[in-house]
C-alpha atoms as a PDB file:
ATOM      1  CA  UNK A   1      76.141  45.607 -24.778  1.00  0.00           C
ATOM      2  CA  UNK A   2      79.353  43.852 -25.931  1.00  0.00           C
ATOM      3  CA  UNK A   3      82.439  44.014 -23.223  1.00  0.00           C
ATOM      4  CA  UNK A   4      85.224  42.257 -22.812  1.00  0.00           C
ATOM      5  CA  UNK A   5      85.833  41.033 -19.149  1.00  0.00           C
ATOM      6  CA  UNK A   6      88.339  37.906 -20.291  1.00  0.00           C
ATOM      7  CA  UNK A   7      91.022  37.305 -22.822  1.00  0.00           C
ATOM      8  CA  UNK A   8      89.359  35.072 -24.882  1.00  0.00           C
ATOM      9  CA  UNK A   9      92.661  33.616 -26.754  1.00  0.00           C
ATOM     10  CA  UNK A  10      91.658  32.420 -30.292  1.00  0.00           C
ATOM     11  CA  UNK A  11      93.070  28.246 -30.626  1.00  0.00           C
ATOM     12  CA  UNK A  12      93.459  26.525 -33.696  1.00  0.00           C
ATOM     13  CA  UNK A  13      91.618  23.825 -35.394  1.00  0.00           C
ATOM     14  CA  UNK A  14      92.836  20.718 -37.714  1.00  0.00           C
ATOM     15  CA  UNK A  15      91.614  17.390 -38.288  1.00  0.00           C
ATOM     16  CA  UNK A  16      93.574  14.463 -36.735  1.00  0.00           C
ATOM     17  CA  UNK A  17      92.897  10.955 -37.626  1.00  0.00           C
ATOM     18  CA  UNK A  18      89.050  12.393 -39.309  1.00  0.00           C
ATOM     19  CA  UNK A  19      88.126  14.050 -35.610  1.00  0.00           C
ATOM     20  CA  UNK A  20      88.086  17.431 -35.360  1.00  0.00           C
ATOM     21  CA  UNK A  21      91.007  18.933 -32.790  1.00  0.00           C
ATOM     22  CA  UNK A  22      91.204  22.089 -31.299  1.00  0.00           C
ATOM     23  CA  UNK A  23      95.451  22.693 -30.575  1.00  0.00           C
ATOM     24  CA  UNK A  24      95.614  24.893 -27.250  1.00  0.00           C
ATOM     25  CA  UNK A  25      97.920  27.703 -25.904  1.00  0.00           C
ATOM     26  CA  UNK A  26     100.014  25.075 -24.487  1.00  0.00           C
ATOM     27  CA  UNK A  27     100.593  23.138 -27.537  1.00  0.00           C
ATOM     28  CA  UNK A  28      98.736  20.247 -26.799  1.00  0.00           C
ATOM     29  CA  UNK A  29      95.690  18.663 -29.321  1.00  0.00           C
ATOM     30  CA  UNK A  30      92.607  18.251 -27.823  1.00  0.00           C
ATOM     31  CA  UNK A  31      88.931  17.078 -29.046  1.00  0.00           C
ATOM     32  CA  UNK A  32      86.111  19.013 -30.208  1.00  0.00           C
ATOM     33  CA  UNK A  33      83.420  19.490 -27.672  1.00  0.00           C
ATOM     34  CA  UNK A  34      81.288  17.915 -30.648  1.00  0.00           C
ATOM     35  CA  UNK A  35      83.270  15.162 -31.397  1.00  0.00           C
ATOM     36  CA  UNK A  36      83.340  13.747 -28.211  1.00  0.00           C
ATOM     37  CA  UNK A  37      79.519  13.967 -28.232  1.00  0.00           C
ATOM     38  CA  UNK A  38      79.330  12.200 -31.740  1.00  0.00           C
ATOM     39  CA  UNK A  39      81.920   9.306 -30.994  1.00  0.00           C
ATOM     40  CA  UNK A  40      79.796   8.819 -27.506  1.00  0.00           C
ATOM     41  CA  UNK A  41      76.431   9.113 -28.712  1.00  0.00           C
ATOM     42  CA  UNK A  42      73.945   5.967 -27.705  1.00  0.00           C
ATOM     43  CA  UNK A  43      73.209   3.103 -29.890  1.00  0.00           C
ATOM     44  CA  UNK A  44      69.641   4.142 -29.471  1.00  0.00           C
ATOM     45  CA  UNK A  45      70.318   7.533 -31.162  1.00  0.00           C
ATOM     46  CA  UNK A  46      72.512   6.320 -33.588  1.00  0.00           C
ATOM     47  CA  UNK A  47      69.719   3.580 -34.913  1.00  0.00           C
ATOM     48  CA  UNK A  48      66.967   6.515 -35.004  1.00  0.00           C
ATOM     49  CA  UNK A  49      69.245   8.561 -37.230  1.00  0.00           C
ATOM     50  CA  UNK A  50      70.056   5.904 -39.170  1.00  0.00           C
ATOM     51  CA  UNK A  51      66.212   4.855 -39.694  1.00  0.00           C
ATOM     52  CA  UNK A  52      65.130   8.493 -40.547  1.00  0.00           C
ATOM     53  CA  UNK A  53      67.952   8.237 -43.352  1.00  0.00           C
ATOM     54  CA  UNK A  54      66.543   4.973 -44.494  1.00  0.00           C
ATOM     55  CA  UNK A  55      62.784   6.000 -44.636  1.00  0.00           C
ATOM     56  CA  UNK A  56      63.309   9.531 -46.495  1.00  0.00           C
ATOM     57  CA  UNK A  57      66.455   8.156 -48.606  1.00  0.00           C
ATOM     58  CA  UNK A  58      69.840   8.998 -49.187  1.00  0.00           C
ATOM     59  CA  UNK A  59      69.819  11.479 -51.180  1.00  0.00           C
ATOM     60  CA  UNK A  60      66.776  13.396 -49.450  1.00  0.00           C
ATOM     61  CA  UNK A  61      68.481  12.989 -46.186  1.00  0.00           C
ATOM     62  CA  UNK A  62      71.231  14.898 -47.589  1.00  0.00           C
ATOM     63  CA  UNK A  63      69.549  17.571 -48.978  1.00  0.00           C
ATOM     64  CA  UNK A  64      67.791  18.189 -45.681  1.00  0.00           C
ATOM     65  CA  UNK A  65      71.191  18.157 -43.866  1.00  0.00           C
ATOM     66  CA  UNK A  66      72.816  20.157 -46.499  1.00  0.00           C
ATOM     67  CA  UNK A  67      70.041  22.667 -46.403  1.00  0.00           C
ATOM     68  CA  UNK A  68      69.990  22.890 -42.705  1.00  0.00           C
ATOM     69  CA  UNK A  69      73.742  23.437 -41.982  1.00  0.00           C
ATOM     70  CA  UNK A  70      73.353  26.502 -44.607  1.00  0.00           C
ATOM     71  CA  UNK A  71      70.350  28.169 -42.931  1.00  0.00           C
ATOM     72  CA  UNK A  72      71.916  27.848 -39.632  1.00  0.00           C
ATOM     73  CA  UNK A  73      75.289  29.403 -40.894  1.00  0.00           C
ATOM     74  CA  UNK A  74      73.719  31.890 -42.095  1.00  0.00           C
ATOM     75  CA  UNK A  75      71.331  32.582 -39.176  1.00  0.00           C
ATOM     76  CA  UNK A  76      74.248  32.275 -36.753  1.00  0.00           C
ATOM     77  CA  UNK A  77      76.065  34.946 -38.663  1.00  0.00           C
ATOM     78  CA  UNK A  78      73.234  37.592 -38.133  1.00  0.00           C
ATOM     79  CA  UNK A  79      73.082  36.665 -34.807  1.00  0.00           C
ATOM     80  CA  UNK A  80      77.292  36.945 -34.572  1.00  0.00           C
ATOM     81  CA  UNK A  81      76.867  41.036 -36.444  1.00  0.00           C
ATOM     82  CA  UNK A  82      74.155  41.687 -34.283  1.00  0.00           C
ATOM     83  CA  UNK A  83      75.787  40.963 -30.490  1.00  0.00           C
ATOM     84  CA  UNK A  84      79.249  42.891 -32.111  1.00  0.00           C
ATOM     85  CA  UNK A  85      77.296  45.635 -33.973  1.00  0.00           C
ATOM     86  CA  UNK A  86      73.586  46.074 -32.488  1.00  0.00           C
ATOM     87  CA  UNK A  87      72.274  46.128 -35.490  1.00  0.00           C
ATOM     88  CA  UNK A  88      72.164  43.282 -38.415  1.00  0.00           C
ATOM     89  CA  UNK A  89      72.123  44.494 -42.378  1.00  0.00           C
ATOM     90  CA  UNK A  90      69.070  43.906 -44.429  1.00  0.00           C
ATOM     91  CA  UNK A  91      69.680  40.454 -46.100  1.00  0.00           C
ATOM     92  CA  UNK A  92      70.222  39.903 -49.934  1.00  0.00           C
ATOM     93  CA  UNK A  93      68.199  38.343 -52.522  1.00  0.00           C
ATOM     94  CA  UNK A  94      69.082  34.901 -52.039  1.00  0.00           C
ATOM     95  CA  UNK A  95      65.757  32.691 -50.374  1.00  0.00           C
ATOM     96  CA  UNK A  96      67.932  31.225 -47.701  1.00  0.00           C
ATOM     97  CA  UNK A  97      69.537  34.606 -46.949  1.00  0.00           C
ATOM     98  CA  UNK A  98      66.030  36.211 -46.190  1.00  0.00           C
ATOM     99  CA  UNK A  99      64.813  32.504 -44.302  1.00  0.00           C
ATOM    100  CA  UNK A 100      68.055  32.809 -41.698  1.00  0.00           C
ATOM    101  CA  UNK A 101      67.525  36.660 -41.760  1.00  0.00           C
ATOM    102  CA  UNK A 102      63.882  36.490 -40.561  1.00  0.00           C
ATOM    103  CA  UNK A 103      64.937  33.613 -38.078  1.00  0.00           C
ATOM    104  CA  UNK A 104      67.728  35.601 -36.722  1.00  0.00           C
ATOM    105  CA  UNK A 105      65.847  38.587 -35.960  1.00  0.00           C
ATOM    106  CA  UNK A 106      62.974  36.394 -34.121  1.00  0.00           C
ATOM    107  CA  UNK A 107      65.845  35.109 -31.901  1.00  0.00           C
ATOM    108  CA  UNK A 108      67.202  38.678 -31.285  1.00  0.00           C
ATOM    109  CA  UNK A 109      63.512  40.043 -30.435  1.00  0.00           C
ATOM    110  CA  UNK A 110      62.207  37.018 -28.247  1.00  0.00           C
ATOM    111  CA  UNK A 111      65.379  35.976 -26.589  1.00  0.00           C
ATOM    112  CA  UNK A 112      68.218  38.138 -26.623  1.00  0.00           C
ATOM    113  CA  UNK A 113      66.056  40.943 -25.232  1.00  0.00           C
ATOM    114  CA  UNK A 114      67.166  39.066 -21.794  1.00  0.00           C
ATOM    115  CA  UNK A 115      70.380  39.649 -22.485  1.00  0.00           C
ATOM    116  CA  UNK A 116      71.422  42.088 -20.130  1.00  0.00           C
ATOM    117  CA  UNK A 117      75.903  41.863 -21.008  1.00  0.00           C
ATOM    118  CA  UNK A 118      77.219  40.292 -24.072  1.00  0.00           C
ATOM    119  CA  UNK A 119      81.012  39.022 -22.953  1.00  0.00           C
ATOM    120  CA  UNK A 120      81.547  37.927 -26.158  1.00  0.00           C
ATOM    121  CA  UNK A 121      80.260  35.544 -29.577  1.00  0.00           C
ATOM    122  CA  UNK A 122      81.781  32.951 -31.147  1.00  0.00           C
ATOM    123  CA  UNK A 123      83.949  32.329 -27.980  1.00  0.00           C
ATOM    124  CA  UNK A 124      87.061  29.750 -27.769  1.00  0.00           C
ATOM    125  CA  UNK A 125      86.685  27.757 -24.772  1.00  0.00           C
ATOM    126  CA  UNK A 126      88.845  24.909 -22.981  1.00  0.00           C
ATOM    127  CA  UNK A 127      89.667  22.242 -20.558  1.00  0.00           C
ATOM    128  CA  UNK A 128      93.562  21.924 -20.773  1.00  0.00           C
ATOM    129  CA  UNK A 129      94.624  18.157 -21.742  1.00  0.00           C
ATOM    130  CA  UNK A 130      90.485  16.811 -22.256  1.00  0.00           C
ATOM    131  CA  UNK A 131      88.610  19.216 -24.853  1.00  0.00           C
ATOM    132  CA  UNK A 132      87.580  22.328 -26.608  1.00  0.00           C
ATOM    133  CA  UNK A 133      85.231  23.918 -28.385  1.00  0.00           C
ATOM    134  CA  UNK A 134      83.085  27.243 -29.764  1.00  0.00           C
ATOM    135  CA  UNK A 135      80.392  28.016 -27.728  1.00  0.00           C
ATOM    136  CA  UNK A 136      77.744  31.143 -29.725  1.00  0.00           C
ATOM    137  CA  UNK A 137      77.704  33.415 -27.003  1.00  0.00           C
ATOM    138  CA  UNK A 138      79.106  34.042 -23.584  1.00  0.00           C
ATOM    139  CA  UNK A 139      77.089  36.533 -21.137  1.00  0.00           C
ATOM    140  CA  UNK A 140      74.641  38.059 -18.379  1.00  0.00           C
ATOM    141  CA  UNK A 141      71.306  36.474 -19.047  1.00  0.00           C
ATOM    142  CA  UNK A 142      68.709  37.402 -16.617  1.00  0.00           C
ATOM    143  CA  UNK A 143      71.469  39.071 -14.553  1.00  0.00           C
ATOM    144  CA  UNK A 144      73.029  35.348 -14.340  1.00  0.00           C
ATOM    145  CA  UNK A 145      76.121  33.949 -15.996  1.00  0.00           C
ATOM    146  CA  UNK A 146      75.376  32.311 -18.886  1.00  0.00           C
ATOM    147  CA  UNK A 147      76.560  30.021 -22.277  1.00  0.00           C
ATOM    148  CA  UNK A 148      73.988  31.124 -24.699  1.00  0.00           C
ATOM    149  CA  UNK A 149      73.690  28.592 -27.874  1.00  0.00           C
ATOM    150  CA  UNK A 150      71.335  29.908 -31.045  1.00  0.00           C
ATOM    151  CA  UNK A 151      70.089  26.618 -32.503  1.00  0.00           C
ATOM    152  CA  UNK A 152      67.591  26.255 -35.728  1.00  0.00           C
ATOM    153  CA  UNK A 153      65.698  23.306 -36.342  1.00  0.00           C
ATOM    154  CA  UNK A 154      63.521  22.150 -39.603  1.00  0.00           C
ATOM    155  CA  UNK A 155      60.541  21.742 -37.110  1.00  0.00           C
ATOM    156  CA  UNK A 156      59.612  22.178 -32.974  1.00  0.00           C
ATOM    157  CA  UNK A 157      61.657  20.768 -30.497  1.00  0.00           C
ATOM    158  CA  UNK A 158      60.354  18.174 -27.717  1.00  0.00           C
ATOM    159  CA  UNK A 159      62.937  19.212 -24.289  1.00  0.00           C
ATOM    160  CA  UNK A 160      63.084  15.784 -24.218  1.00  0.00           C
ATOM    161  CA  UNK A 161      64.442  15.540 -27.706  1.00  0.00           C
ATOM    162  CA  UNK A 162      67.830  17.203 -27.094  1.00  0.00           C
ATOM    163  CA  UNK A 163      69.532  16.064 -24.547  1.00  0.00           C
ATOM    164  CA  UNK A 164      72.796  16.566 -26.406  1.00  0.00           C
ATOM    165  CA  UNK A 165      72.349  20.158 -26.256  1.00  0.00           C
ATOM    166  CA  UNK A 166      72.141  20.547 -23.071  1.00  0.00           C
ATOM    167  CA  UNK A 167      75.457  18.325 -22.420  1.00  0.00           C
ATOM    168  CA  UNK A 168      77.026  20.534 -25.111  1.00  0.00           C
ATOM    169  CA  UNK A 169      76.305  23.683 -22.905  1.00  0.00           C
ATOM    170  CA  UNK A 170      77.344  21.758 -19.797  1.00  0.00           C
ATOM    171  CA  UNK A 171      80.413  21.186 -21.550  1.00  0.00           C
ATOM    172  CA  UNK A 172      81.294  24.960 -22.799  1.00  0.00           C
ATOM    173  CA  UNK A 173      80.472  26.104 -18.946  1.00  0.00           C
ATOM    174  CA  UNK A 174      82.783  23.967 -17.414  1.00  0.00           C
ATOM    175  CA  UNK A 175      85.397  24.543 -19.498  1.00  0.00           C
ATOM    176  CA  UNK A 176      84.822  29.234 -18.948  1.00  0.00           C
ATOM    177  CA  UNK A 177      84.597  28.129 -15.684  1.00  0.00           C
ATOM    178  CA  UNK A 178      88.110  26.265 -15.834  1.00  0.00           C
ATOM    179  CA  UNK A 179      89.620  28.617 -18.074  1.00  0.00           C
ATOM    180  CA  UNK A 180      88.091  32.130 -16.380  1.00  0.00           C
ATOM    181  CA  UNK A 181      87.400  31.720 -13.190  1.00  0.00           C
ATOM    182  CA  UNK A 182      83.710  31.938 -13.812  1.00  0.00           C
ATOM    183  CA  UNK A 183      80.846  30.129 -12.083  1.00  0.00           C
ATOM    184  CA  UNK A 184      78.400  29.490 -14.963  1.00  0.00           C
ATOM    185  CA  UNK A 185      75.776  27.339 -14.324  1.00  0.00           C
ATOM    186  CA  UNK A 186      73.109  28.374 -16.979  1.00  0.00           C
ATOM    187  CA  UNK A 187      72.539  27.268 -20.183  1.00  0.00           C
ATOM    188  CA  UNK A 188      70.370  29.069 -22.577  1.00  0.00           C
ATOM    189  CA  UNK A 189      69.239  27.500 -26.133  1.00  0.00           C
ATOM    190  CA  UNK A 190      67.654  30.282 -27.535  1.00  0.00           C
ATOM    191  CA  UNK A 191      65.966  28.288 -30.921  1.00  0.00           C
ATOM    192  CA  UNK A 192      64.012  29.073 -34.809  1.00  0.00           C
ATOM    193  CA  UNK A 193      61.994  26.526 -36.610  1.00  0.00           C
ATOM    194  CA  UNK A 194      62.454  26.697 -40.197  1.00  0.00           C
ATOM    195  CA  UNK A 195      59.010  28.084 -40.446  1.00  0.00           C
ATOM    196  CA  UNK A 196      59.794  30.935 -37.771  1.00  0.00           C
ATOM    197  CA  UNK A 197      58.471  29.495 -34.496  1.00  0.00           C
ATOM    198  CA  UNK A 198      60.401  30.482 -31.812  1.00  0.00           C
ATOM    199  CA  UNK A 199      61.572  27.892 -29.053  1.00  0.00           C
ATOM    200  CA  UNK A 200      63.791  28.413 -25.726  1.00  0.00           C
ATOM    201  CA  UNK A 201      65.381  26.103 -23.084  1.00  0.00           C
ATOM    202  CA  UNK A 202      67.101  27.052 -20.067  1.00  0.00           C
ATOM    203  CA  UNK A 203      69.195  24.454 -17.704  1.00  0.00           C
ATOM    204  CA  UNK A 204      70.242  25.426 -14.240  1.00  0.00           C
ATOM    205  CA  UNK A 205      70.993  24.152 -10.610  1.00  0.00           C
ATOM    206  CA  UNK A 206      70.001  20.531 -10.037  1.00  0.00           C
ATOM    207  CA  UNK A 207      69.309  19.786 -14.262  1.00  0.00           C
ATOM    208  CA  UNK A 208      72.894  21.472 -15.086  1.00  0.00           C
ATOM    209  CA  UNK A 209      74.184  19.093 -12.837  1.00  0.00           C
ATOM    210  CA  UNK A 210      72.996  16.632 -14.211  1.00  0.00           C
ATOM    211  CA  UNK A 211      74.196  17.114 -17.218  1.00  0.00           C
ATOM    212  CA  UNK A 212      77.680  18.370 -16.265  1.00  0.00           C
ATOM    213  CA  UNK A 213      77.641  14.633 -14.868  1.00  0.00           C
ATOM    214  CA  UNK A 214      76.865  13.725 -17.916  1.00  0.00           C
ATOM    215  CA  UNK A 215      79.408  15.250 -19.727  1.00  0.00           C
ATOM    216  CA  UNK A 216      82.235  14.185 -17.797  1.00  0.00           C
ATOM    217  CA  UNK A 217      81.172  10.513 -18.307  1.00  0.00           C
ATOM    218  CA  UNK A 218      81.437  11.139 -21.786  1.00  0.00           C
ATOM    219  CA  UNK A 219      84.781  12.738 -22.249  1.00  0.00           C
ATOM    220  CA  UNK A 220      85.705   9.834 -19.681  1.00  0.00           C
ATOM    221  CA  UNK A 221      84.553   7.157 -22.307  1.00  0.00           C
ATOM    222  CA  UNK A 222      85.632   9.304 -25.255  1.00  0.00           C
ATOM    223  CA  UNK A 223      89.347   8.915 -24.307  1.00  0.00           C
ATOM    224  CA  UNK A 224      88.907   5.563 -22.786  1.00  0.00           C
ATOM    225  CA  UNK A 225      88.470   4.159 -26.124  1.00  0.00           C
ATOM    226  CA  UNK A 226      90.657   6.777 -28.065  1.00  0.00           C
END
């Protein structure tokens, strides 16, 4: 069920200096949620991405990107008609269409059967004068306050793996919670392999934390050295 318990005021976005900027109610220009975390990312995880590019090649690396961003675009725009609608239509002819169609409704039957409100989807959220972003969903999930990111993924998912997703839900909490009012502390990646295998990951209490910590070192550094 979709309600609307906050004004959810849409901001702007535009590219400053190549980083993308989210200008608030206020006037002011703030980062993206995700370019903070790509300008603050570890030289460890910066080497590994740049070693998987080297072993497959340019050119495949692209591709895989490329063919990733569209199947999760496309998955995360069933998922968008389903929370407003209930329902999603049947998808067209095209291969990736019927891919992000059949990974959408996996999500909707193994995860968002737990959601008990929708608040809203595609949700503008901010810290005044540090950052912004879009988080997927805002909600009730298990009868708790939640951010709720859909995530797909060209194979399974080690927790371990993606640590940045968790800081990236961190991140959209804190800034509800600054905005609203709320007290979110839960973050729900509800997530589809390429191949249709479900995944989820929930943080809460001591490990959301941990990572709000995290966060807030990171939008420390990111306008240290900006």
């Amino acid at each position: 069920m979709l309600i609307t318990p906050y004004n959810y005021t849409p901001i702007s976005r535009e590219t400053v200096d190549g980083k993308r900027h989210y200008c608030l109610p206020d006037g002011s220009k703030v980062p993206s949620v995700t370019t903070i975390l790509d300008r603050t990312k570890s030289e460890e995880s910066k080497q590994a991405l740049q070693n998987w590019r080297r072993a497959v090649g340019e050119k495949k690396a692209q591709e895989i990107t490329t063919e990733a961003a569209s199947r999760g675009t496309r998955m995360h725009k069933w998922l968008e008609n389903y929370v407003k609608d209930g329902a999603i239509a049947e998808p067209g002819t095209n291969p990736f269409s019927k891919q992000s169609h059949l990974m959408a409704n996996t999500i909707i039957t193994k995860g968002l059967v737990n959601v008990d409100e929708y608040w809203g989807v595609e949700v503008p959220v901010y810290y005044s004068g540090l950052y912004a972003g879009t988080t997927d969903c805002v909600g009730l999930w298990k009868k708790k306050q939640a951010i709720i990111d859909f995530k797909q993924t060209n194979k399974l998912k080690k927790r371990e793996w993606i640590g940045d997703y968790f800081v990236q839900l961190a991140a959209y909490s804190l800034a509800h919670n600054h905005t609203h009012g709320t007290d979110i502390k839960t973050g729900v990646i509800l997530m589809c392999s390429a191949a249709n295998e479900y995944q989820e990951f929930v943080i809460e209490e001591d490990e959301f934390e941990f990572y709000a910590n995290q966060w807030l070192e990171r939008v420390e550094a990111y306008h240290i050295s900006n």
